[in-house]
Protein backbone atom coordinates (compact mmCIF):
# COMPACT_ATOMS: atom_id res chain seq x y z
CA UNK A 1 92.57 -105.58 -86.27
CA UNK A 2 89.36 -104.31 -87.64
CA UNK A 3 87.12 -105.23 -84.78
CA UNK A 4 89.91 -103.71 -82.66
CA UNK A 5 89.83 -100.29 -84.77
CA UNK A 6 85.80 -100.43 -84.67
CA UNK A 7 85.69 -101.44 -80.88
CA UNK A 8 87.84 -97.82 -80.24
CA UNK A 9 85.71 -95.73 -82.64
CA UNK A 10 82.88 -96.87 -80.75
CA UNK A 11 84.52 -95.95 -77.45
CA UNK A 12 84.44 -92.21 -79.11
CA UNK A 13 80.92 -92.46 -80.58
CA UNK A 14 80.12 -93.55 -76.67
CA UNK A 15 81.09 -90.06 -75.30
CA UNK A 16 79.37 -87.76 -77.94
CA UNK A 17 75.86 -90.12 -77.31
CA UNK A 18 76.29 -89.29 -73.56
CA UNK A 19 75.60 -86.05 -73.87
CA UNK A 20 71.89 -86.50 -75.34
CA UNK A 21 71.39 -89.06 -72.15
CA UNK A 22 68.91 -87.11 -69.73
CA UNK A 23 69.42 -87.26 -65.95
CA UNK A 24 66.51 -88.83 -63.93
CA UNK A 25 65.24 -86.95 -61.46
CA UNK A 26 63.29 -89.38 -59.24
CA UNK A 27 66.88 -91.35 -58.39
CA UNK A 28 69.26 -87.99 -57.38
CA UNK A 29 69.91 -87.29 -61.04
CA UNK A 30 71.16 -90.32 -61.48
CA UNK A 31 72.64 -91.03 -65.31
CA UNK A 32 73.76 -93.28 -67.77
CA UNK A 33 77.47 -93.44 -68.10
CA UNK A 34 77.87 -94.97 -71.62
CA UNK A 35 81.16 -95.03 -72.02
CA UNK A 36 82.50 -95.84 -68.83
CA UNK A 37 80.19 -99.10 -69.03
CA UNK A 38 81.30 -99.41 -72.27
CA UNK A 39 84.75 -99.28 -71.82
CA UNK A 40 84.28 -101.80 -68.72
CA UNK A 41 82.15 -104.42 -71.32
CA UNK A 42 84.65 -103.76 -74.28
CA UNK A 43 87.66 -104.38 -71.69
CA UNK A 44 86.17 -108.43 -71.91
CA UNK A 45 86.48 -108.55 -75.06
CA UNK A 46 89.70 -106.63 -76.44
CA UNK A 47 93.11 -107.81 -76.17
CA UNK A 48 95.53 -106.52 -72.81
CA UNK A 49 97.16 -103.46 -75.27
CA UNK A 50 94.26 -102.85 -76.92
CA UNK A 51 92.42 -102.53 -73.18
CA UNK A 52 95.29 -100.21 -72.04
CA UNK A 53 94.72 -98.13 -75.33
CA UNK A 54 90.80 -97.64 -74.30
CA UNK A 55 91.48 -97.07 -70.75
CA UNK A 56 93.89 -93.85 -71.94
CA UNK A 57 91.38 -92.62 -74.30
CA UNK A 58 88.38 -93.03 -71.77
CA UNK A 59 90.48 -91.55 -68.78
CA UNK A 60 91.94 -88.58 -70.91
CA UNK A 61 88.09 -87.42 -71.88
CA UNK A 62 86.51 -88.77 -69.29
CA UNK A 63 88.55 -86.16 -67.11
CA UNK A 64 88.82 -83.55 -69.98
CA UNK A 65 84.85 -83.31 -69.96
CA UNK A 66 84.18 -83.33 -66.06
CA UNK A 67 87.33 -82.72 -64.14
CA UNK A 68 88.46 -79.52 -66.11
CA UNK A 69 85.47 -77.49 -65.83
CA UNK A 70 84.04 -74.30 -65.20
CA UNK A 71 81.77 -74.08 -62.11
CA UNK A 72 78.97 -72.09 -63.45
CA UNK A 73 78.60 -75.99 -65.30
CA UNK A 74 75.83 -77.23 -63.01
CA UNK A 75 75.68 -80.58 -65.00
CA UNK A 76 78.88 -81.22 -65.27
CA UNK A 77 79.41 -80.13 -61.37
CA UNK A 78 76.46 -83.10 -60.79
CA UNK A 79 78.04 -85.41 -62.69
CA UNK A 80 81.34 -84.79 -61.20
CA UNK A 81 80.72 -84.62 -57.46
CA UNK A 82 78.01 -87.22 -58.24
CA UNK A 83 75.96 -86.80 -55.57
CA UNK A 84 73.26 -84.35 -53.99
CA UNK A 85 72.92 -80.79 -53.45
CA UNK A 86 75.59 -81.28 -50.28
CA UNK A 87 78.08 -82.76 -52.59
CA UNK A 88 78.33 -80.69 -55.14
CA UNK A 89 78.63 -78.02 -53.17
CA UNK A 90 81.86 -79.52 -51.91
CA UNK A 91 82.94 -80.42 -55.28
CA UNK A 92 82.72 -76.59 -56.15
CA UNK A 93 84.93 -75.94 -52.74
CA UNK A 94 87.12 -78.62 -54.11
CA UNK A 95 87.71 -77.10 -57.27
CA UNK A 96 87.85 -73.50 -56.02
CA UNK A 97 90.72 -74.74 -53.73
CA UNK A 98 93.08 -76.47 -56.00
CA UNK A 99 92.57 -79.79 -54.18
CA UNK A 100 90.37 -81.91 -57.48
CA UNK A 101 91.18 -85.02 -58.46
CA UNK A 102 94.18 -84.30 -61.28
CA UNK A 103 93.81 -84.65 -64.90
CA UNK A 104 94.97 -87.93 -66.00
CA UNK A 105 94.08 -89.61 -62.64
CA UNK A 106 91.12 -91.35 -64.32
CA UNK A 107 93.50 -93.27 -66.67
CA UNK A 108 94.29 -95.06 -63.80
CA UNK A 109 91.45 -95.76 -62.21
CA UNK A 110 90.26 -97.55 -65.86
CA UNK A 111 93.22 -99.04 -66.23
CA UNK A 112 93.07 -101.14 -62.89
CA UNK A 113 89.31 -101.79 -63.78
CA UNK A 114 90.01 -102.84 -67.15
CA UNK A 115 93.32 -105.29 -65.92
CA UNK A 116 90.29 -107.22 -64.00
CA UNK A 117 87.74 -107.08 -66.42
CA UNK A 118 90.93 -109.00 -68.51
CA UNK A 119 90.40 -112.04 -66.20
CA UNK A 120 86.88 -112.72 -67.62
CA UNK A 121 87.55 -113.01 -71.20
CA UNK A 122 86.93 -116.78 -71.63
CA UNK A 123 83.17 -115.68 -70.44
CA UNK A 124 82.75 -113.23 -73.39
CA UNK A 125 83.31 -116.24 -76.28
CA UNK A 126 81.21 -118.88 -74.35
CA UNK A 127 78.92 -116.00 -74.75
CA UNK A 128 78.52 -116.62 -70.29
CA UNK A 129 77.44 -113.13 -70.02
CA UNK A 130 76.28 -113.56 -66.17
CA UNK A 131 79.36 -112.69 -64.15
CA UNK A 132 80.53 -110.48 -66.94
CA UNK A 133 77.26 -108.68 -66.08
CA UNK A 134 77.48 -108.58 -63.01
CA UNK A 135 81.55 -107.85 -63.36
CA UNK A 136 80.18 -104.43 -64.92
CA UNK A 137 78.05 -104.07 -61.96
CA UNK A 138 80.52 -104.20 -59.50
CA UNK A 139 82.93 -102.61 -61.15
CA UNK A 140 80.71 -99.28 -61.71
CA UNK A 141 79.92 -99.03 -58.01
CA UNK A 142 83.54 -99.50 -57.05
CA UNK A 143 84.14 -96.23 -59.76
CA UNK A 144 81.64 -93.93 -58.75
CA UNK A 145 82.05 -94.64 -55.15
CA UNK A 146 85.95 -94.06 -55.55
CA UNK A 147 85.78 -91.06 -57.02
CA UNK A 148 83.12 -89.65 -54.79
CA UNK A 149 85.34 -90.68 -51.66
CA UNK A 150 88.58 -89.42 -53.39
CA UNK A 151 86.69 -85.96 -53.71
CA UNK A 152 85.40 -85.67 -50.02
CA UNK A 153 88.40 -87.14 -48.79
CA UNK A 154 90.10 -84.37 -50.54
CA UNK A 155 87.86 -81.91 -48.82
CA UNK A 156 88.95 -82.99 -45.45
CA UNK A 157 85.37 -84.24 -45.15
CA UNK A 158 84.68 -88.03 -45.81
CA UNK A 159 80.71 -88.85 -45.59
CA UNK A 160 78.60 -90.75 -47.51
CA UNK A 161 74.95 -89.35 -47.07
CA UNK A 162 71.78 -91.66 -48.60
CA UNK A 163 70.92 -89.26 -51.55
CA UNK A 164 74.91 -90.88 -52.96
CA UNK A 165 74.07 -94.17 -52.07
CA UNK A 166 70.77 -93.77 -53.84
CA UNK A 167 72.52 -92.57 -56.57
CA UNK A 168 75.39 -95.01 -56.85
CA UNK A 169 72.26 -97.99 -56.63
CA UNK A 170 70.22 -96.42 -59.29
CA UNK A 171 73.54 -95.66 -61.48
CA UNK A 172 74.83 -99.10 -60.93
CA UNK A 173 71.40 -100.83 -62.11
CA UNK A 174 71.28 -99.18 -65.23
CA UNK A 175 75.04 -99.90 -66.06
CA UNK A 176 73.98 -103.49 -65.49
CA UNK A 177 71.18 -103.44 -68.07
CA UNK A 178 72.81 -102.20 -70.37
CA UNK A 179 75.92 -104.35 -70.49
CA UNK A 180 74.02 -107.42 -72.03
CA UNK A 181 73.15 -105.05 -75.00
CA UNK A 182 76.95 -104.13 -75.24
CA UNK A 183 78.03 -107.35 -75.17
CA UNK A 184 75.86 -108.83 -77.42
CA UNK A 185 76.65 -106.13 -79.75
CA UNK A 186 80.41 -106.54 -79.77
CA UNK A 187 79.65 -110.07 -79.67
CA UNK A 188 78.18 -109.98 -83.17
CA UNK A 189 81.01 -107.68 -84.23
CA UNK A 190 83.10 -110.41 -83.14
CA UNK A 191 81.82 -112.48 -85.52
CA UNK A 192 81.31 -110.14 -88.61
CA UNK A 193 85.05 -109.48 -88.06
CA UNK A 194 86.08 -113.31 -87.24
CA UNK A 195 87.92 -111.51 -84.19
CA UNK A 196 90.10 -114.32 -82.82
CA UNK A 197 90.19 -114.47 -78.93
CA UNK A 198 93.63 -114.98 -77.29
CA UNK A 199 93.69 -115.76 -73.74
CA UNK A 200 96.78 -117.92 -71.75
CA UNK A 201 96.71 -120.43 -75.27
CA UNK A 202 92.78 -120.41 -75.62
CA UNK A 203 91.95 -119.50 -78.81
CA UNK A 204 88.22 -118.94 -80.55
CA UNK A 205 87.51 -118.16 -84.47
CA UNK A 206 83.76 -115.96 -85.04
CA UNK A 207 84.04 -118.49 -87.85
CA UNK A 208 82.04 -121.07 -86.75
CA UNK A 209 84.69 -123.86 -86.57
């Protein structure tokens, strides 16, 4: 229960550090998404309600901080339309129209990413971080691209020029260093809060027995 309870106030403390994370302007503005990788590494580790419970709260701000917006917000209109100058332009036209992705659609979106996440938790207590890495990898290029596609597609225009694929490459890299940090840390959590893992009978004590 308590490394459940931490694992979720994390999650929160995830969103407020995001906003001191620069863009880098070499790679399109590309960022670090902190909680959304997160979320994905966390999903390995927390039980199926627990997961569903973190995919609500990440969808509900996720969308609360960059779906509901104003326009003037050039940040959040970058981080949003993720993408170049072309883009975002069509994310404002999105907007402006009524046709944006709806509030609560990200819940979704997590939730499906977090159900397959699920399927790699005997990884996360053999501490066989490799395809969990790369898990987060794939799994954050299948997001940004998805939304990105969603938005165009809701545009009536569906293109994919090189400054997004840039993008989505450089975004997807850093989400991939960064899990191993993640996991190690809730890893060591783990075992500060003998967290018992539960998956189809398999069972694993942080005790050491």
């Amino acid at each position: 229960m308590l490394f459940n309870l931490t694992v979720i106030v994390l999650m929160a403390l995830a969103f407020a550090l995001e906003e001191f994370i620069p863009a880098i302007p070499l790679a399109q503005n590309a960022r670090l998404f902190i909680a959304p990788v997160f979320f994905f590494c966390a999903s390995v580790a927390v039980p199926f309600p627990v997961m569903l419970i973190l995919a609500f709260m990440t969808g509900i701000l996720w969308d609360a901080r960059y779906l509901q917006i104003n326009v003037t917000d050039e940040m959040a209109e970058a981080l949003a339309g993720f993408g170049g100058a072309a883009s975002a332009a069509g994310y404002n036209q999105a907007m402006s129209s009524g046709m944006d992705l709806r509030f609560g659609s990200s819940i979704i979106m997590f939730g499906v990413i977090g159900l397959a996440m699920q399927g790699i938790r005997p990884l996360f207590r053999r501490v066989r971080w490799e395809l969990p890495v790369l898990m987060v990898g794939l799994v954050t290029a299948f997001w940004l691209s998805a939304q990105y596609l969603l938005i165009t597609f809701l545009r009536g225009e569906l293109f994919f020029p090189f400054p997004v694929l840039s993008k989505l490459i450089t975004t997807t890299l850093m989400a991939m260093l960064l899990a191993p940090l993640i996991f190690l840390s809730l890893h060591l959590l783990a075992r500060l809060t003998n967290y018992e893992i539960k998956y189809e009978g398999l069972r694993c004590r942080f005790d050491g027995r």
